[in-house]
Protein backbone atom coordinates (compact mmCIF):
# COMPACT_ATOMS: atom_id res chain seq x y z
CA UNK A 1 9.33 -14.11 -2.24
CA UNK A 2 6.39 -16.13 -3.29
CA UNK A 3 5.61 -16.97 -6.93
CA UNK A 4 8.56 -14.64 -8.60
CA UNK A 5 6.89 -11.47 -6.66
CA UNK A 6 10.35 -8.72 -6.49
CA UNK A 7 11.59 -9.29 -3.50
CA UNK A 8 12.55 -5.19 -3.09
CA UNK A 9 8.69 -4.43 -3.76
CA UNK A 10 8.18 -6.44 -1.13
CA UNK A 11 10.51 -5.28 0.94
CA UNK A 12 8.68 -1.64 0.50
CA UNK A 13 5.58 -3.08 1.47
CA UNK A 14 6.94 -4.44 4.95
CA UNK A 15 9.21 -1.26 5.48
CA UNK A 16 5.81 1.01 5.20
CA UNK A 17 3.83 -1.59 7.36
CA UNK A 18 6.81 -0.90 10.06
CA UNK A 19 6.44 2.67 10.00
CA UNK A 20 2.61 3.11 9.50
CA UNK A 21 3.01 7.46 9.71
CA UNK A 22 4.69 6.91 6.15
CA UNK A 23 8.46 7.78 5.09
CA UNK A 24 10.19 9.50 1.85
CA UNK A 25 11.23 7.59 -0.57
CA UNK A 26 14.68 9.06 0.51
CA UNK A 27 14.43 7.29 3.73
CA UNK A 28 13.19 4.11 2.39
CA UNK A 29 16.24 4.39 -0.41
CA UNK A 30 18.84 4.52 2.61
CA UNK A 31 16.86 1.74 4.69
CA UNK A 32 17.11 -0.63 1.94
CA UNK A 33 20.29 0.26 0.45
CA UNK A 34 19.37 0.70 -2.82
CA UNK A 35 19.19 3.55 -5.63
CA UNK A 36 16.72 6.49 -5.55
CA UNK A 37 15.64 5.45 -9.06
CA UNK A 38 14.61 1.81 -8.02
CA UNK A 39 12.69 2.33 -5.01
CA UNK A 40 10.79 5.52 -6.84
CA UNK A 41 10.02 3.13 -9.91
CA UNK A 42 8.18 0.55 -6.98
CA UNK A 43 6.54 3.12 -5.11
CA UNK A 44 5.15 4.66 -8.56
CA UNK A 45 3.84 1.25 -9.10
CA UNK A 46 2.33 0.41 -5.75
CA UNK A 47 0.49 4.30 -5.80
CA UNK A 48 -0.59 3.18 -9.08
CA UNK A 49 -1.70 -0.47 -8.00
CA UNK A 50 -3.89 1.44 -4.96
CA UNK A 51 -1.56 -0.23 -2.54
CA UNK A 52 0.55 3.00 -1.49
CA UNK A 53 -0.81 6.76 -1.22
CA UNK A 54 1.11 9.49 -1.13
CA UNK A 55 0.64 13.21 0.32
CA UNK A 56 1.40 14.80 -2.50
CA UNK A 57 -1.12 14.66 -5.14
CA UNK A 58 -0.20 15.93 -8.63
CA UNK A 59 2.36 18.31 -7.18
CA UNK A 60 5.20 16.67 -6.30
CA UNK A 61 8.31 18.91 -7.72
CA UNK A 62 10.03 20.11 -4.74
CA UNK A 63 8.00 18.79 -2.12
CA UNK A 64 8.75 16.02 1.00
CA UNK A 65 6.00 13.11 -0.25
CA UNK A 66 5.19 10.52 2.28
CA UNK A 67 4.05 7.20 0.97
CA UNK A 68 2.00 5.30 3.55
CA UNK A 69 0.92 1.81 2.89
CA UNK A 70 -3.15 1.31 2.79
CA UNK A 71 -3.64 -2.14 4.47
CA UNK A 72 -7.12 -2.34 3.41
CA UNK A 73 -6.04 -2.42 0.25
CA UNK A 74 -3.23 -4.22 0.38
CA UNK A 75 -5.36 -7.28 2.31
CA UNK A 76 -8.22 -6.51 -0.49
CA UNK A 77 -5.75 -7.49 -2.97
CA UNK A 78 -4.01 -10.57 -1.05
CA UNK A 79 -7.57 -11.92 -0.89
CA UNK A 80 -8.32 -11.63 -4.24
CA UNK A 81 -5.46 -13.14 -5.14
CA UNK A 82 -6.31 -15.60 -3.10
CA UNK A 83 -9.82 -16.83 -4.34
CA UNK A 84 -8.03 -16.55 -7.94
CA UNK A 85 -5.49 -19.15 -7.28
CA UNK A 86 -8.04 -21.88 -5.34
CA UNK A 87 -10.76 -21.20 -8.17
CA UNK A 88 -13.34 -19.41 -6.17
């Protein structure tokens, strides 16, 4: 990964590009091979970040969420990020 980014955050960013109807964090979890906890922590961070939405809204206790990547946002941010490291 580029410039210390986590390379597992960005491996949840390409994973929902993949698969643009969304998956579980379950699935994601056993596509990765990593813990439940880890992956939830990222995707809590990407919702948070605007990158990631997910289908459940505030009611998520019991319920299948789907996290889906927004690529508008997620190209919104790459360009800002872009323009902040040439100066512009």
């Amino acid at each position: 990964m580029v410039f210390g980014a986590n390379p597992l955050r960005g491996a949840i960013i390409r994973l929902l590009a993949l698969n643009s109807e969304g998956m579980t964090s379950g699935a994601i979890q056993r596509e990765l091979n990593t813990t439940y906890q880890t992956v939830l922590r990222h995707l809590q961070e990407l919702e948070s970040a605007g990158t990631v939405t997910a289908d459940a809204g505030e009611q998520r206790q019991g319920q299948r969420v789907i996290y889906v990547l927004d690529t508008d946002a997620l190209q919104s941010a790459l360009f800002g990020y872009g323009e902040y490291l040439f100066g512009k």
